[in-house]
N, C-alpha and C. Protein backbone atom coordinates (compact mmCIF):
# COMPACT_ATOMS: atom_id res chain seq x y z
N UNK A 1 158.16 110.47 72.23
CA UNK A 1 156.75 110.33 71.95
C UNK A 1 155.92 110.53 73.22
N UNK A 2 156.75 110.03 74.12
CA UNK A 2 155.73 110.40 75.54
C UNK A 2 155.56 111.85 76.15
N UNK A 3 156.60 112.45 75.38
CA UNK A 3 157.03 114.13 75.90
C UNK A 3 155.55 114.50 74.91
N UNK A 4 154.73 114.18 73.76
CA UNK A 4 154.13 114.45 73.15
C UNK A 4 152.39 114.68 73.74
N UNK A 5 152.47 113.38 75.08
CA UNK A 5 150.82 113.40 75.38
C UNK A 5 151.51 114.26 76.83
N UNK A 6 152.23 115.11 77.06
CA UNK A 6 152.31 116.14 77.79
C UNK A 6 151.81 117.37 77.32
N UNK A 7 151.90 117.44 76.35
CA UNK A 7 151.59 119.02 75.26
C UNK A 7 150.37 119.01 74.60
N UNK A 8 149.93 117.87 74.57
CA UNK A 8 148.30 117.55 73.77
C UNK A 8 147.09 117.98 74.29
N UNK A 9 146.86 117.62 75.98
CA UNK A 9 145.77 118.40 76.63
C UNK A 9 145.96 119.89 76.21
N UNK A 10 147.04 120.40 76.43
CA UNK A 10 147.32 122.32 76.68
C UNK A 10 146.77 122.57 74.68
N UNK A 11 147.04 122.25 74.20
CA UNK A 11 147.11 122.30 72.65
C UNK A 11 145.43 122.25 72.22
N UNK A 12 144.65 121.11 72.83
CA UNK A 12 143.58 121.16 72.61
C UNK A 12 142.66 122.10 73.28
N UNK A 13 142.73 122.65 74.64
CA UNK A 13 142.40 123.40 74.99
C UNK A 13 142.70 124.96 74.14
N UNK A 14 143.89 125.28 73.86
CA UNK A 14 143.95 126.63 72.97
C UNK A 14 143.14 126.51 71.61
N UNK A 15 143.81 125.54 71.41
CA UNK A 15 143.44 125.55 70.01
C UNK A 15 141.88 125.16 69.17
N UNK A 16 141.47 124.31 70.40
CA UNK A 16 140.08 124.13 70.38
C UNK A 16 139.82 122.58 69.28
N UNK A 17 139.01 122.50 68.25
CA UNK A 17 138.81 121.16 67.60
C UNK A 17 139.35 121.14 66.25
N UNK A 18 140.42 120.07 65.81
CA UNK A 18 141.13 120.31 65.24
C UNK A 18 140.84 120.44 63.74
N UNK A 19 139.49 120.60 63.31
CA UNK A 19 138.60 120.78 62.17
C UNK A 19 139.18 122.53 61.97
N UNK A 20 139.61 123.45 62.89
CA UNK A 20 139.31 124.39 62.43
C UNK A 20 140.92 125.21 62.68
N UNK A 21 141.88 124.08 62.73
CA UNK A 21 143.16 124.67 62.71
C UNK A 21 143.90 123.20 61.81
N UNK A 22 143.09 122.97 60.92
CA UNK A 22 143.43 121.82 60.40
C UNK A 22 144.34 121.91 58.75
N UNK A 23 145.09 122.07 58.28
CA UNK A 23 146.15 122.42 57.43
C UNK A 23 146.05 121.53 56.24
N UNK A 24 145.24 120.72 56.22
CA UNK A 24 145.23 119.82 54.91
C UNK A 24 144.56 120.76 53.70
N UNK A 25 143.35 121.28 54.00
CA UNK A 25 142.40 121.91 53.21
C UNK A 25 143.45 122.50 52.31
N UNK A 26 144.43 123.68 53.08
CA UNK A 26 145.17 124.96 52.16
C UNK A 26 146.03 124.26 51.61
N UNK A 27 146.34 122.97 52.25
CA UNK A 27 148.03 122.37 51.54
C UNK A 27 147.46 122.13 50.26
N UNK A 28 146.45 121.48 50.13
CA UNK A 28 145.89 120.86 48.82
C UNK A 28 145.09 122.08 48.19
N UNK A 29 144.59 123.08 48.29
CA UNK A 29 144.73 123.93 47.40
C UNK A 29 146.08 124.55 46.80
N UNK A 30 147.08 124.82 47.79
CA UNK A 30 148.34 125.18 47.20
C UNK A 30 148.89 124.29 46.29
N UNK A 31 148.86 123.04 46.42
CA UNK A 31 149.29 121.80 45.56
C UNK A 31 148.33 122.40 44.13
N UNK A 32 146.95 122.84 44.01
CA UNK A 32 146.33 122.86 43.44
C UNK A 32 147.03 123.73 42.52
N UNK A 33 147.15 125.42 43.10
CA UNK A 33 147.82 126.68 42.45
C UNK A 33 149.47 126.36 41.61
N UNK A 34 149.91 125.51 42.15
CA UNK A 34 151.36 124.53 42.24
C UNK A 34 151.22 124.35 40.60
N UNK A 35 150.78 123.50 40.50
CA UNK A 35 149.91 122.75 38.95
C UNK A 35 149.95 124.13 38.40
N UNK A 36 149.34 125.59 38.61
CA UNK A 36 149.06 126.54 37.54
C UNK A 36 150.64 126.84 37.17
N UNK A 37 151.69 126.42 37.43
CA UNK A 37 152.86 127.34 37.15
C UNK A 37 153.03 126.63 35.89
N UNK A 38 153.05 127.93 34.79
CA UNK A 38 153.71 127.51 33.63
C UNK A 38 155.54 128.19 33.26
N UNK A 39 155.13 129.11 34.05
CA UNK A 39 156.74 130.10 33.75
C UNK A 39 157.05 129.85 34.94
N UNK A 40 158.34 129.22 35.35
CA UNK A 40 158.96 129.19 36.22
C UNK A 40 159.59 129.88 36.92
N UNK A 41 160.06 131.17 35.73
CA UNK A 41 160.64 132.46 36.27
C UNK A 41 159.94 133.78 36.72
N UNK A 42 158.27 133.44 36.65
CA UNK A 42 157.01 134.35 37.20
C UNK A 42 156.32 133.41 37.59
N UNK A 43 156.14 132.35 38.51
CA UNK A 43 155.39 131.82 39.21
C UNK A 43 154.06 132.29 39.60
N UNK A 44 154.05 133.61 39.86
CA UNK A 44 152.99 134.54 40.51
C UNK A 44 151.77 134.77 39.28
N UNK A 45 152.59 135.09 38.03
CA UNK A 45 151.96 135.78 37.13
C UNK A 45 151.06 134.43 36.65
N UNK A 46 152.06 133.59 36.46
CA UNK A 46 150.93 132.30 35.60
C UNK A 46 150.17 131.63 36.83
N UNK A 47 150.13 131.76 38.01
CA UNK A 47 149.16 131.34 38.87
C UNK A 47 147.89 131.88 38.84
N UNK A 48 148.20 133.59 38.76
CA UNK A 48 147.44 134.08 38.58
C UNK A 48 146.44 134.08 37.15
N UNK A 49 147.12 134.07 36.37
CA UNK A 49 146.14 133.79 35.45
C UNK A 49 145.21 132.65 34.75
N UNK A 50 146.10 131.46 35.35
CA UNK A 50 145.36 130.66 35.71
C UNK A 50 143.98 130.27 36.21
N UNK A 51 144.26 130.85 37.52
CA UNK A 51 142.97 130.89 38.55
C UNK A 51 142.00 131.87 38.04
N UNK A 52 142.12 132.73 37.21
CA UNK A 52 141.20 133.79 36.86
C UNK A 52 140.65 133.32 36.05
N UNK A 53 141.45 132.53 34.67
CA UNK A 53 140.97 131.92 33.60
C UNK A 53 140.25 130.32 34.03
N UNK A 54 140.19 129.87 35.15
CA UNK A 54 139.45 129.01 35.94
C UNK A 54 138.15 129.41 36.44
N UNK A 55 138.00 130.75 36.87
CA UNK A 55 136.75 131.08 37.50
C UNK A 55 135.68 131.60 36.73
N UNK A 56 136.52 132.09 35.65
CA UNK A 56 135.90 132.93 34.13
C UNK A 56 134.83 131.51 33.44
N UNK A 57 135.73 130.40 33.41
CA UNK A 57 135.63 129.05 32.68
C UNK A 57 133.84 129.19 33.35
N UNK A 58 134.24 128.81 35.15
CA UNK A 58 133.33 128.53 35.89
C UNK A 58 132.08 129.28 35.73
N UNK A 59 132.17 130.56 35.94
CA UNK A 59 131.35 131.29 35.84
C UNK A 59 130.31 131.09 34.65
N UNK A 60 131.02 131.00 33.64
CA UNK A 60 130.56 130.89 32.13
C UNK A 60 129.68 129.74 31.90
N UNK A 61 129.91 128.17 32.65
CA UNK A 61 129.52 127.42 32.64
C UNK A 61 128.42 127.21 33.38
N UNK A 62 127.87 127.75 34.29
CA UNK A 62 126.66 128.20 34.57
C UNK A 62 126.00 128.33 34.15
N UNK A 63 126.02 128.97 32.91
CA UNK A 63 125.10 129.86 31.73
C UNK A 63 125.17 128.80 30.75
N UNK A 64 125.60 128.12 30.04
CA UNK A 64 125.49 127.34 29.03
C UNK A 64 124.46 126.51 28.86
N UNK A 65 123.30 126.54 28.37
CA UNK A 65 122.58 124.99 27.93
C UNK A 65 122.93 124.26 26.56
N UNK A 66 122.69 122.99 26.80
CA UNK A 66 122.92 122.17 26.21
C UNK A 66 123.96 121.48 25.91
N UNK A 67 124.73 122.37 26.66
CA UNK A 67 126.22 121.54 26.97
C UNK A 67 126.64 121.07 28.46
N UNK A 68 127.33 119.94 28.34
CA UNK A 68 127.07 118.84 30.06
C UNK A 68 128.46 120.11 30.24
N UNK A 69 128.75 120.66 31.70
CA UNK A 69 129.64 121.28 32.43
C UNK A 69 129.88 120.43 33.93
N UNK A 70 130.48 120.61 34.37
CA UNK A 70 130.55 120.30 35.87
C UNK A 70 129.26 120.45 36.79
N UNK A 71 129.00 122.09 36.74
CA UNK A 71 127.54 122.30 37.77
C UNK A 71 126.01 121.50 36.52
N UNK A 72 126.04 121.56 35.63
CA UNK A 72 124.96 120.81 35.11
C UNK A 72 124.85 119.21 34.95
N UNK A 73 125.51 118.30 34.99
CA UNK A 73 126.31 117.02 34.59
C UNK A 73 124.80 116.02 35.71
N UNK A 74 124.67 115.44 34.64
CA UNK A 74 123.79 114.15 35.76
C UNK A 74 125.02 113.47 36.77
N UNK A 75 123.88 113.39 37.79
CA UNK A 75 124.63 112.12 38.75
C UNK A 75 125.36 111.19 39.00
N UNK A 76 126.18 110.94 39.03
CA UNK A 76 126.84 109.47 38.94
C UNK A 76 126.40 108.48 39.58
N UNK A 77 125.46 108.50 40.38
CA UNK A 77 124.42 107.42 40.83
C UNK A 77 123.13 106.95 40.83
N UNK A 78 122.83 108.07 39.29
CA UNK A 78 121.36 108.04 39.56
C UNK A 78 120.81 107.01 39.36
N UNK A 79 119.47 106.61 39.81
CA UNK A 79 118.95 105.58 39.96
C UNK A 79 117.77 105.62 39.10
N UNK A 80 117.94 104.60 37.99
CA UNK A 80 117.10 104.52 36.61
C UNK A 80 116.19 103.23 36.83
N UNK A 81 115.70 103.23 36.17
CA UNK A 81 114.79 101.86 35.87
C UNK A 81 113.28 102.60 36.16
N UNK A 82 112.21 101.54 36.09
CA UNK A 82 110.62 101.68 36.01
C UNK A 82 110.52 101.19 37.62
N UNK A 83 109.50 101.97 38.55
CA UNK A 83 109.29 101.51 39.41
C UNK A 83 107.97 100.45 39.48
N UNK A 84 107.98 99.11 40.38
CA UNK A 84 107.36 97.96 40.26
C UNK A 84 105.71 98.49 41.12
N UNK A 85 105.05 97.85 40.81
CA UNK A 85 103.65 97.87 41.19
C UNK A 85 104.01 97.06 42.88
N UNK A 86 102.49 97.32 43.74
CA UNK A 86 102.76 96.41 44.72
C UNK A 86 103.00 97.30 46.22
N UNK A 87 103.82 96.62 47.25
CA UNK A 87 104.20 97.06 47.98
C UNK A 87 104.54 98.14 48.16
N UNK A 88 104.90 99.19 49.01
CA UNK A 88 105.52 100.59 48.84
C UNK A 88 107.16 100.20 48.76
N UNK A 89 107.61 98.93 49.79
CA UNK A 89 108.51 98.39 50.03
C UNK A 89 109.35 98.21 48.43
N UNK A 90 109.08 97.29 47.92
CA UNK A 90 109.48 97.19 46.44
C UNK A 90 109.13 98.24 45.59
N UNK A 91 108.68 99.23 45.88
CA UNK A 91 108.46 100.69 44.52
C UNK A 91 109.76 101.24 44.11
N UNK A 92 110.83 101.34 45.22
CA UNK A 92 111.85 102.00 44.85
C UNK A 92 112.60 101.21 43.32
N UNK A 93 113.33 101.84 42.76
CA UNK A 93 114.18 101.23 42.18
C UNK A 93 115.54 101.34 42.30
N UNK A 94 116.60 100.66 42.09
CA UNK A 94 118.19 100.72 42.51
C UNK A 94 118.69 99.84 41.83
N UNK A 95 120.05 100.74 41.30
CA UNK A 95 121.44 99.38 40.73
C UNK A 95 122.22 99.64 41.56
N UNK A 96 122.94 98.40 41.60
CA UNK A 96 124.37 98.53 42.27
C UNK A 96 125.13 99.09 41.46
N UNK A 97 125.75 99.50 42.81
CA UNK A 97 127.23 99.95 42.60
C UNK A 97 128.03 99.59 42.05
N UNK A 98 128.46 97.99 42.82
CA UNK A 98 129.42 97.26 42.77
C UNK A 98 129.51 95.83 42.10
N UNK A 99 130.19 95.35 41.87
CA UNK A 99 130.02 93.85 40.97
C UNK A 99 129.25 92.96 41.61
N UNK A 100 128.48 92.20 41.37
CA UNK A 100 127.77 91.22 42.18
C UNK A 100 128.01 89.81 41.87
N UNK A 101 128.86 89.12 42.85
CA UNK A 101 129.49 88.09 42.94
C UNK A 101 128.85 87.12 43.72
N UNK A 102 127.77 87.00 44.30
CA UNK A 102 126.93 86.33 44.70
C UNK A 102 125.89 85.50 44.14
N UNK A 103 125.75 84.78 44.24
CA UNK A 103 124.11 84.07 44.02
C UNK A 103 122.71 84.25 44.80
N UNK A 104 123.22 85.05 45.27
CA UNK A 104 121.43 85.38 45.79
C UNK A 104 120.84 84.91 46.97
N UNK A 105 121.67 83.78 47.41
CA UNK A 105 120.96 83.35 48.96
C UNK A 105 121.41 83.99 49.99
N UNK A 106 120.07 83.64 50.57
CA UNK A 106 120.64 84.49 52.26
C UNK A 106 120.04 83.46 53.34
N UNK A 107 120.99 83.36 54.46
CA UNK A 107 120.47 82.72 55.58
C UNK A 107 119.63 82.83 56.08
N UNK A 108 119.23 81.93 56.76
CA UNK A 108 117.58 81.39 56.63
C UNK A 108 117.56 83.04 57.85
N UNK A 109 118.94 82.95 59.28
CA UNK A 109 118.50 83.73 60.04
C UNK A 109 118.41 85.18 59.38
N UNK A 110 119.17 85.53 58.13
CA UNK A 110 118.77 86.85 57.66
C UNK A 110 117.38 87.19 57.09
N UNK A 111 116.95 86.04 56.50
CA UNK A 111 115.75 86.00 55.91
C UNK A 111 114.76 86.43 57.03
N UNK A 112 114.70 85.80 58.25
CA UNK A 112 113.74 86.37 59.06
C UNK A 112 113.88 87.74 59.47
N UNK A 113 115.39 88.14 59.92
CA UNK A 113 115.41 89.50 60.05
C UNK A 113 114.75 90.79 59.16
N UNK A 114 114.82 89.94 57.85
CA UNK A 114 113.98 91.03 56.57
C UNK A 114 112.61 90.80 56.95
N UNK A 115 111.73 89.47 57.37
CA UNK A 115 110.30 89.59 57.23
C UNK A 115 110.17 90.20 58.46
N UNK A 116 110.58 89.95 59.24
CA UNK A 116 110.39 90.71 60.64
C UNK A 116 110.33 92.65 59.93
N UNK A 117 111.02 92.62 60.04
CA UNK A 117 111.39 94.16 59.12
C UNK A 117 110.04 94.87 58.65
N UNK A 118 110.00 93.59 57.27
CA UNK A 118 108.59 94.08 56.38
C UNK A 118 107.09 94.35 56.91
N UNK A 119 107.19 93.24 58.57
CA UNK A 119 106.73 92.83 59.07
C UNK A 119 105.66 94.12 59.98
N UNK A 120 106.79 94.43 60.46
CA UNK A 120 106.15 95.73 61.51
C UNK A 120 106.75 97.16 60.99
N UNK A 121 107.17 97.31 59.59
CA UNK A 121 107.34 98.63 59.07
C UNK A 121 106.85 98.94 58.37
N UNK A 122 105.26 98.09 57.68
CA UNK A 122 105.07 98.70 56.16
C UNK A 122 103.39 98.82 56.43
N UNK A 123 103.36 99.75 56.15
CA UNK A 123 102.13 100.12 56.23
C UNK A 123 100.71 99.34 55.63
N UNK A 124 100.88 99.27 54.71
CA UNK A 124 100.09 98.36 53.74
C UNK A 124 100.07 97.27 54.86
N UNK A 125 100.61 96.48 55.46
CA UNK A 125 100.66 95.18 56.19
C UNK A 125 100.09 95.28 56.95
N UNK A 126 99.50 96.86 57.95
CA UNK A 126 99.14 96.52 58.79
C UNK A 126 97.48 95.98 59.07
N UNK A 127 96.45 96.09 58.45
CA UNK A 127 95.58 95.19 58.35
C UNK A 127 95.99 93.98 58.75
N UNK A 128 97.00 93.36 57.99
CA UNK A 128 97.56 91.87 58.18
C UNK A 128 97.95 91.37 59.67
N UNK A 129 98.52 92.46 60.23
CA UNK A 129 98.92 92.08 61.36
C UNK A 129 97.93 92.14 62.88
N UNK A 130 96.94 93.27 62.01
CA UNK A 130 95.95 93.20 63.23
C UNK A 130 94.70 91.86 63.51
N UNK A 131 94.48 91.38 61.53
CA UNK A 131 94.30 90.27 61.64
C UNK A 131 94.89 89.26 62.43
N UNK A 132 96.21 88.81 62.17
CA UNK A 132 96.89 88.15 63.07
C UNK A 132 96.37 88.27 64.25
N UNK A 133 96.43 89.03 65.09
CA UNK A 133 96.59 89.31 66.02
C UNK A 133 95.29 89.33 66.93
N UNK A 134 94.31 89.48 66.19
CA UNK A 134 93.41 89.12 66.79
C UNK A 134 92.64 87.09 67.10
N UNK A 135 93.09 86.84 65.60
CA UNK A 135 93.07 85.67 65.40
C UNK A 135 94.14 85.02 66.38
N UNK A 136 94.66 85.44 67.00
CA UNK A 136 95.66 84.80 68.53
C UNK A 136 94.90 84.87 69.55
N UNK A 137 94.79 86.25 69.58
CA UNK A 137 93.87 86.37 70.77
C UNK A 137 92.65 85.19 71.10
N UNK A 138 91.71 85.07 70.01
CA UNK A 138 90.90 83.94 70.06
C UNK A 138 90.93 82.69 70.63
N UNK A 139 92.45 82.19 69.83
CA UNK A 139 93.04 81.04 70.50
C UNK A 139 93.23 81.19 71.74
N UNK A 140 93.93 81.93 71.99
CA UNK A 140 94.20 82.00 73.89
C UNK A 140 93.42 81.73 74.88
């Protein structure tokens, strides 16, 4: 293994960044073509027709309305609901992802990190803050 970080500088230098001599991409398409063999004794032939009768599929599906295909298919994340009045902050709308196993509290120190946040990022606020801020000044 140590004979290994002898050959690694020289390797990266030829070969340059390993994004572009990187062998996973073709393995897993070949795995892919792999799957087309139906005749075992013409491998070539049913690959090939396979992949043709794949791109034909593709092609075709382009053109179709009213039927969900791969390139037409909604999102798998899209984000539904009515957006809320108010803030710009709260307009968005969002579901989770993931299960929500929580109850909802947050530490008092996270809590400030969010008003701080709301604080000096939202536009709408800033009236508020110049109020503030002058109303300090006064005091001083």
């Amino acid at each position: 293994m140590v004979h290994l970080a002898v050959h690694l500088p020289r390797e990266a230098i030829l070969g340059g960044p390993v994004q572009y001599r990187w062998m996973y991409p073709i393995e897993r398409f070949l795995g892919t073509l792999k799957g087309y063999v139906s005749n075992r004794a013409r491998p070539e032939g049913s690959i090939t027709e396979a992949y043709i009768l794949k791109e034909c599929i593709t092609f075709c599906s382009l053109y179709l309305d009213g039927i969900e295909t791969v390139h037409n298919q909604k999102e798998r994340n899209e984000d539904c609901g009515e957006c809320s009045t108010g803030l710009t902050v709260f307009q968005q709308t969002a579901r989770p992802t993931w299960l929500i196993t929580r109850n909802g509290e947050l530490s008092r120190e996270f809590c400030d990190i969010a008003h701080w946040y709301l604080l000096y990022n939202s536009a709408k606020l800033q009236p508020y803050l110049e109020y503030v801020n002058h109303y300090m000044s006064l005091l001083a």
